[in-house]
PDB file of N, CA and C in Angstrom:
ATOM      1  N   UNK A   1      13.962 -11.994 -28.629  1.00  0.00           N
ATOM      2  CA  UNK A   1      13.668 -10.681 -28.089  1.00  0.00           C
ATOM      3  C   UNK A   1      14.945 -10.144 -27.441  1.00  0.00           C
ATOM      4  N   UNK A   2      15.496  -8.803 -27.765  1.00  0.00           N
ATOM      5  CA  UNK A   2      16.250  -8.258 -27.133  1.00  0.00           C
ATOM      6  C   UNK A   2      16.013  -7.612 -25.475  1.00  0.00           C
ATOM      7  N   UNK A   3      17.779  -7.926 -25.171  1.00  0.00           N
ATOM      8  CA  UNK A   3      17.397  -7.624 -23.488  1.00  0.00           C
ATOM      9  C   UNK A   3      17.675  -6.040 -23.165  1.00  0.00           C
ATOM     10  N   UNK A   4      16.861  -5.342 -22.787  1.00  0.00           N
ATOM     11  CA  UNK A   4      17.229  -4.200 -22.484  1.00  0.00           C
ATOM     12  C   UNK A   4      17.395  -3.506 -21.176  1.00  0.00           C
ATOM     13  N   UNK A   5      18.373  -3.080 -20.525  1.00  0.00           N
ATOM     14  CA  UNK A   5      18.536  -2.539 -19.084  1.00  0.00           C
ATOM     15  C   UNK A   5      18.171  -0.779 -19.241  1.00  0.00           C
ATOM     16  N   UNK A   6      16.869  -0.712 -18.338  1.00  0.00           N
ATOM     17  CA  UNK A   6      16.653   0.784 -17.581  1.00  0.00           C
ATOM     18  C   UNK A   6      16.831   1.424 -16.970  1.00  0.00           C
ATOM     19  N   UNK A   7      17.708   2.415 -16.680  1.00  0.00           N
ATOM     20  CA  UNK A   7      17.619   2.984 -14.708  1.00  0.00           C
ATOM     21  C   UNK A   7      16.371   4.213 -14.681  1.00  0.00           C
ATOM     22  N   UNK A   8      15.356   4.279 -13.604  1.00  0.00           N
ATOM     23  CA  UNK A   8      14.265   4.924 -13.775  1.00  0.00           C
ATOM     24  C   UNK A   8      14.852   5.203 -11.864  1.00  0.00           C
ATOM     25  N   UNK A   9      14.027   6.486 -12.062  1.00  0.00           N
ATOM     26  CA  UNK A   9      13.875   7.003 -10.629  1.00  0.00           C
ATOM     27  C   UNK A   9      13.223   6.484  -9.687  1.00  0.00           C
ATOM     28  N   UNK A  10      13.524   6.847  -8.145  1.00  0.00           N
ATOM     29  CA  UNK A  10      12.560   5.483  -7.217  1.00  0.00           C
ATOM     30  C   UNK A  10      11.049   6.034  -7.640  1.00  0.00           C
ATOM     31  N   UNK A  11      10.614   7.341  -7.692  1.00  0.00           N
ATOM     32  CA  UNK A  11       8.959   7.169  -7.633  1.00  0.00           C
ATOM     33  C   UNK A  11       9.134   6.531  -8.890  1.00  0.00           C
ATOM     34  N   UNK A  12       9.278   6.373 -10.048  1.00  0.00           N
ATOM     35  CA  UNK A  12       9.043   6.134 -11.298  1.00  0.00           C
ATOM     36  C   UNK A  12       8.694   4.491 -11.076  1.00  0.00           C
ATOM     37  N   UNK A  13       9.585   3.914 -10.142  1.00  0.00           N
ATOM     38  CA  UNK A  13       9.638   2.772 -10.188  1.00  0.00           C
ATOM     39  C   UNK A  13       8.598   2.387  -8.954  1.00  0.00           C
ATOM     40  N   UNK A  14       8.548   3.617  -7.874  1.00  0.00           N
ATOM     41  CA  UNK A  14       6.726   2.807  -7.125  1.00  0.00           C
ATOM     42  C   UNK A  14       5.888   3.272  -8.014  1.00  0.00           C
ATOM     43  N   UNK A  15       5.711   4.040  -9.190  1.00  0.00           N
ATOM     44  CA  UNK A  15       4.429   3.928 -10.040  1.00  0.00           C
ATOM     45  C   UNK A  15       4.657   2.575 -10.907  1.00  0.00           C
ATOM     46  N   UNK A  16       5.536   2.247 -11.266  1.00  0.00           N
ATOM     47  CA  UNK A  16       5.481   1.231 -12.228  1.00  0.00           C
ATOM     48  C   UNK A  16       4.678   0.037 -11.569  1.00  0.00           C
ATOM     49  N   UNK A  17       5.319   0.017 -10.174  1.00  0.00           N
ATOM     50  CA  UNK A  17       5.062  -1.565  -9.059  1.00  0.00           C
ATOM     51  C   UNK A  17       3.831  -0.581  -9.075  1.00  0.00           C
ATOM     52  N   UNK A  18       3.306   0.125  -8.782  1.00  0.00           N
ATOM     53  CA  UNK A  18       1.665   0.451  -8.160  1.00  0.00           C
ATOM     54  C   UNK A  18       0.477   0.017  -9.485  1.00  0.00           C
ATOM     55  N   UNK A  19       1.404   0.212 -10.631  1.00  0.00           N
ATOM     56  CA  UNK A  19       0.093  -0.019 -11.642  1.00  0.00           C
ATOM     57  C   UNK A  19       0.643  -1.379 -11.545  1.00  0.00           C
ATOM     58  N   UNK A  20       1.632  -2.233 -11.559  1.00  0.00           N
ATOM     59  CA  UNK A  20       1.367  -3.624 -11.676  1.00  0.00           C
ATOM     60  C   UNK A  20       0.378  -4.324 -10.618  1.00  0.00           C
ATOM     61  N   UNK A  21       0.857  -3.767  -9.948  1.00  0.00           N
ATOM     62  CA  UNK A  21      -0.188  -4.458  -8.884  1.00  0.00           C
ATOM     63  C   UNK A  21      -1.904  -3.925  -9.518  1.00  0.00           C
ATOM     64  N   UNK A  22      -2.372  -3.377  -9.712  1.00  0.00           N
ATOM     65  CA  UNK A  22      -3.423  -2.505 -10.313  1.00  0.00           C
ATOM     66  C   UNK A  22      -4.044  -2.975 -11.140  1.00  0.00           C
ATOM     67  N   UNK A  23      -2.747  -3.630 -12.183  1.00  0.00           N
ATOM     68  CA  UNK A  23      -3.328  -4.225 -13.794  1.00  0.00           C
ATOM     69  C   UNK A  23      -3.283  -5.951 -13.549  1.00  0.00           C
ATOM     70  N   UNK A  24      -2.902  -6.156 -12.418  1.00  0.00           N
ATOM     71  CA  UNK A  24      -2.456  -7.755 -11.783  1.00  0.00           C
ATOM     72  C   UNK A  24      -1.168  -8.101 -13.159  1.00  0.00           C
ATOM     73  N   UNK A  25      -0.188  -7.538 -13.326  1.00  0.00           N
ATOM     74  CA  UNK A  25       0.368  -7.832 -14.160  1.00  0.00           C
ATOM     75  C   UNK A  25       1.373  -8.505 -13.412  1.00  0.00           C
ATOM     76  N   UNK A  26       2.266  -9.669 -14.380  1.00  0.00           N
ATOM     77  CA  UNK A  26       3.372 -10.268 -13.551  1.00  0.00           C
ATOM     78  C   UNK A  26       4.419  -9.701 -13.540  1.00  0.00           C
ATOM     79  N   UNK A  27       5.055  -8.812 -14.300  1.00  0.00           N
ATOM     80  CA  UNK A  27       6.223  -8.095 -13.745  1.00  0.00           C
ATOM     81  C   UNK A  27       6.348  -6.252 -14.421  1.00  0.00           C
ATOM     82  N   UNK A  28       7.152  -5.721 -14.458  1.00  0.00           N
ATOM     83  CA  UNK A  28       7.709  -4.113 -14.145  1.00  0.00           C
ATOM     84  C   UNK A  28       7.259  -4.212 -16.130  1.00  0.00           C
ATOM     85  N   UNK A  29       8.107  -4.873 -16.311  1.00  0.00           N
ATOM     86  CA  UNK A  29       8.262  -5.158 -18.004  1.00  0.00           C
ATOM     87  C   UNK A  29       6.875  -5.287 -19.099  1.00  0.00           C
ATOM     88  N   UNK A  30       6.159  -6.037 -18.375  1.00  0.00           N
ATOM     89  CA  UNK A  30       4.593  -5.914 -18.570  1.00  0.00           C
ATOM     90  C   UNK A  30       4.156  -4.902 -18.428  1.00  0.00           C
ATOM     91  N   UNK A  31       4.054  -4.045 -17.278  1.00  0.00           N
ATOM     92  CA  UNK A  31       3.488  -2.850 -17.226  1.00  0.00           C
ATOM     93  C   UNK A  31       4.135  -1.712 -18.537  1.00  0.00           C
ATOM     94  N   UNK A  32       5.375  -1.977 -18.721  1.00  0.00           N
ATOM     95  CA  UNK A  32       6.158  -0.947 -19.456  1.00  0.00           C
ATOM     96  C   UNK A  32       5.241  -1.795 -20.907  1.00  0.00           C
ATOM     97  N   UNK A  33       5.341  -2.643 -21.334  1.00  0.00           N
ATOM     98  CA  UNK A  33       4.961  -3.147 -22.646  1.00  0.00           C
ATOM     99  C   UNK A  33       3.480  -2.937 -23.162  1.00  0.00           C
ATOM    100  N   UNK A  34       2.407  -2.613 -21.959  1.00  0.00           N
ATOM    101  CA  UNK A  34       1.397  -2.335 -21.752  1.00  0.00           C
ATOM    102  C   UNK A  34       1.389  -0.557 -22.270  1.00  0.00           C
ATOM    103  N   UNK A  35       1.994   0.060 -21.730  1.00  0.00           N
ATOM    104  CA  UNK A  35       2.233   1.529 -21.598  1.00  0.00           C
ATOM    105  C   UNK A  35       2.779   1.704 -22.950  1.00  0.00           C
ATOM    106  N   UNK A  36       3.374   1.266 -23.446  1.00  0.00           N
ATOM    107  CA  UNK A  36       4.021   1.211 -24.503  1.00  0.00           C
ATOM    108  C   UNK A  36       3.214   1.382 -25.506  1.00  0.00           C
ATOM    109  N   UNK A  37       2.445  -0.093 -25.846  1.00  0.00           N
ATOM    110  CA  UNK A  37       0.912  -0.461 -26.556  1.00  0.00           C
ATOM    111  C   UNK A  37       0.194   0.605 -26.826  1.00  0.00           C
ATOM    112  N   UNK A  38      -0.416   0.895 -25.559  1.00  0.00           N
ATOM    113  CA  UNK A  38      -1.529   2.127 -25.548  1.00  0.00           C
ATOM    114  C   UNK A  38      -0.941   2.989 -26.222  1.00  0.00           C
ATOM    115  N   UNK A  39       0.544   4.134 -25.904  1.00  0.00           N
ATOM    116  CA  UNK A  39       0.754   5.073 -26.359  1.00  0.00           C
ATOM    117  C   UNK A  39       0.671   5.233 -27.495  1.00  0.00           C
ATOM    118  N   UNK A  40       1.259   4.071 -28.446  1.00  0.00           N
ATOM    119  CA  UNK A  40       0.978   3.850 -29.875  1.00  0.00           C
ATOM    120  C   UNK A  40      -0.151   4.005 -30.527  1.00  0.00           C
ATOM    121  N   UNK A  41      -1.029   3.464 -29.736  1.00  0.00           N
ATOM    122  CA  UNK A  41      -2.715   3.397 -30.248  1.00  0.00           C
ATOM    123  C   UNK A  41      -3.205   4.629 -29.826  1.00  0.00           C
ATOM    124  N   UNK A  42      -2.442   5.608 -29.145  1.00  0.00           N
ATOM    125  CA  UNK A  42      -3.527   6.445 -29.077  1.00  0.00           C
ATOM    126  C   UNK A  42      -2.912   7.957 -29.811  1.00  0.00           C
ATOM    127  N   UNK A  43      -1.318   7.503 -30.247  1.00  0.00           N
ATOM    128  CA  UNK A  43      -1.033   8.455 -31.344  1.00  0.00           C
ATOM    129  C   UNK A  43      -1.097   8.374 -32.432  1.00  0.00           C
ATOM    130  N   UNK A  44      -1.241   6.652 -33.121  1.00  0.00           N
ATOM    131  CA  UNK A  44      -2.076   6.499 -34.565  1.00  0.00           C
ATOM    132  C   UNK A  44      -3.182   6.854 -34.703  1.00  0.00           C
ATOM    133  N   UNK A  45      -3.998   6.957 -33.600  1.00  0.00           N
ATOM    134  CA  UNK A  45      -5.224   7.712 -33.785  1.00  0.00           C
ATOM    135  C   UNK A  45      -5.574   9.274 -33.624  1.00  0.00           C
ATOM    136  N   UNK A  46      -4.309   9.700 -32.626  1.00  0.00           N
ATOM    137  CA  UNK A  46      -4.338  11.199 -33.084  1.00  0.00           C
ATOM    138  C   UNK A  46      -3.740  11.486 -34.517  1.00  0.00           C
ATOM    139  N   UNK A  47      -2.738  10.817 -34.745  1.00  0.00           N
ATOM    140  CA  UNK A  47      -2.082  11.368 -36.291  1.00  0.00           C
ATOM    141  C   UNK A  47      -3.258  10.780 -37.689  1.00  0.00           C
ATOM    142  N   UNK A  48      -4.479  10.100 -36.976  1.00  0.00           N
ATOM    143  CA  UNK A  48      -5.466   9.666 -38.185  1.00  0.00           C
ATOM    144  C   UNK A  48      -6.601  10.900 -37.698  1.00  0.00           C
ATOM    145  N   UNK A  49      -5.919  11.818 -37.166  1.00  0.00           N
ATOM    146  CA  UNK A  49      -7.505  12.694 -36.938  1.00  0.00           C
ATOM    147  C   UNK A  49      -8.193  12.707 -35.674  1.00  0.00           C
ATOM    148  N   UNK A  50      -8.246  11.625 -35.030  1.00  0.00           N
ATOM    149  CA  UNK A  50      -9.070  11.586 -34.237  1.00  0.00           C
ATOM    150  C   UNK A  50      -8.790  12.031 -32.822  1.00  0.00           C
ATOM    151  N   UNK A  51      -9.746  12.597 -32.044  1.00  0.00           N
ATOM    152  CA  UNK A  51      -9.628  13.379 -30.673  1.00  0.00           C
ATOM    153  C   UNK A  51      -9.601  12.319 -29.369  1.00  0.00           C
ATOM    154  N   UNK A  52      -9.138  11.997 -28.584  1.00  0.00           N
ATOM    155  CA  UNK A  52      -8.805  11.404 -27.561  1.00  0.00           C
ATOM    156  C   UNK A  52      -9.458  12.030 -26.443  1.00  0.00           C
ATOM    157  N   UNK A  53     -10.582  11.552 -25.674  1.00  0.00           N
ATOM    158  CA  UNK A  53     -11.429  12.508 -24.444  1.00  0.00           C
ATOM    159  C   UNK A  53     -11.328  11.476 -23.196  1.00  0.00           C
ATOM    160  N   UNK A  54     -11.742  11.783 -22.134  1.00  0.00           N
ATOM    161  CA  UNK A  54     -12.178  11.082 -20.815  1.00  0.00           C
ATOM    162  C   UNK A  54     -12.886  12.261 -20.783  1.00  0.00           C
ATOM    163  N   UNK A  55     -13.633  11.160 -20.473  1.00  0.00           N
ATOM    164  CA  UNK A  55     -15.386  11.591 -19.823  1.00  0.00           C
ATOM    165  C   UNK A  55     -15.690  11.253 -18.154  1.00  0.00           C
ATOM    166  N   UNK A  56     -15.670  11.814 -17.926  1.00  0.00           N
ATOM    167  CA  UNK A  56     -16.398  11.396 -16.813  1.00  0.00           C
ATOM    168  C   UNK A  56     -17.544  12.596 -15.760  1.00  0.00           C
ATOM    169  N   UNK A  57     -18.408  11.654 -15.438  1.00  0.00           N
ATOM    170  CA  UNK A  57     -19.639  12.447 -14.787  1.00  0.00           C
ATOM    171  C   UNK A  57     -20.224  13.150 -15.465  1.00  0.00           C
ATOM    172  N   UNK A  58     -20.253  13.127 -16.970  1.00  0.00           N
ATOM    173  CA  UNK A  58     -21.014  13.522 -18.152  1.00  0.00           C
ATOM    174  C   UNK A  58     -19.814  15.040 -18.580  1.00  0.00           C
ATOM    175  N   UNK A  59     -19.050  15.216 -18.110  1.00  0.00           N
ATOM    176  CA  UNK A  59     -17.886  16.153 -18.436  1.00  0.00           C
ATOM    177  C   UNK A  59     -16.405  15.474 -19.337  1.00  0.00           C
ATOM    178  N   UNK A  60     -16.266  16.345 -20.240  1.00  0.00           N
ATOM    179  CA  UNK A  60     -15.383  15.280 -21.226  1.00  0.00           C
ATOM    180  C   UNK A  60     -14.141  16.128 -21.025  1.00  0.00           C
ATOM    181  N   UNK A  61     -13.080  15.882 -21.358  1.00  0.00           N
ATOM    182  CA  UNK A  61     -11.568  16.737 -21.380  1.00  0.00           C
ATOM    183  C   UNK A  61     -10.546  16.019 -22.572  1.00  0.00           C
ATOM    184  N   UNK A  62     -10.774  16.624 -23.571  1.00  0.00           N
ATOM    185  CA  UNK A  62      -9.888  16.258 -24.257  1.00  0.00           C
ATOM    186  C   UNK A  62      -8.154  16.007 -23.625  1.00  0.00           C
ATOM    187  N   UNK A  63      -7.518  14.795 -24.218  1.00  0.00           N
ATOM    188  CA  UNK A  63      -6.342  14.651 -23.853  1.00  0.00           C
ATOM    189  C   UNK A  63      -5.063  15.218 -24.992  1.00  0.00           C
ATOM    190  N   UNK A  64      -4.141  15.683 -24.852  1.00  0.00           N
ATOM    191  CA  UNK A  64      -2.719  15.952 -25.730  1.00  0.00           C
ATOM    192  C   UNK A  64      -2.129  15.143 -25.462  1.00  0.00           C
ATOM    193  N   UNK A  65      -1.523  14.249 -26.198  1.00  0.00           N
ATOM    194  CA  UNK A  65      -0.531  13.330 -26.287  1.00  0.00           C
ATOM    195  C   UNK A  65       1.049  13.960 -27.016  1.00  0.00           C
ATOM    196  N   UNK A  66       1.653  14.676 -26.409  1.00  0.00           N
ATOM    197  CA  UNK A  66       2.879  15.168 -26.896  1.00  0.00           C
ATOM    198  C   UNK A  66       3.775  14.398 -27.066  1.00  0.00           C
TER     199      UNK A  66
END
């Protein structure tokens, strides 16, 4: 696996530590590889058609993934 160095902004980097702690993940890199994952899966499924929503309290909102 290749090593790759980031520089990210300080909030960028207390959201990163806030979802690790969140997802109990063990480090910054996890969270990014996690984030990563999803984004993929949820633009093969917009580019296959399909609509992306959160629902909640019986109210739905479609999401854009740009």
């Amino acid at each position: 696996m290749a090593a790759t160095t980031f520089t990210f902004a300080p909030k960028l980097v207390q959201m990163i530590d806030t979802l690790r702690e969140d997802m109990h993940a063990g480090s910054r890199s996890e969270v990014l590889r996690r984030a990563l994952a999803l984004l993929k899966l949820l633009k093969d499924a917009e580019k296959n058609g399909a609509e992306i929503l959160l629902k909640k309290d019986g109210t739905e909102q479609r999401v854009i993934i740009s």
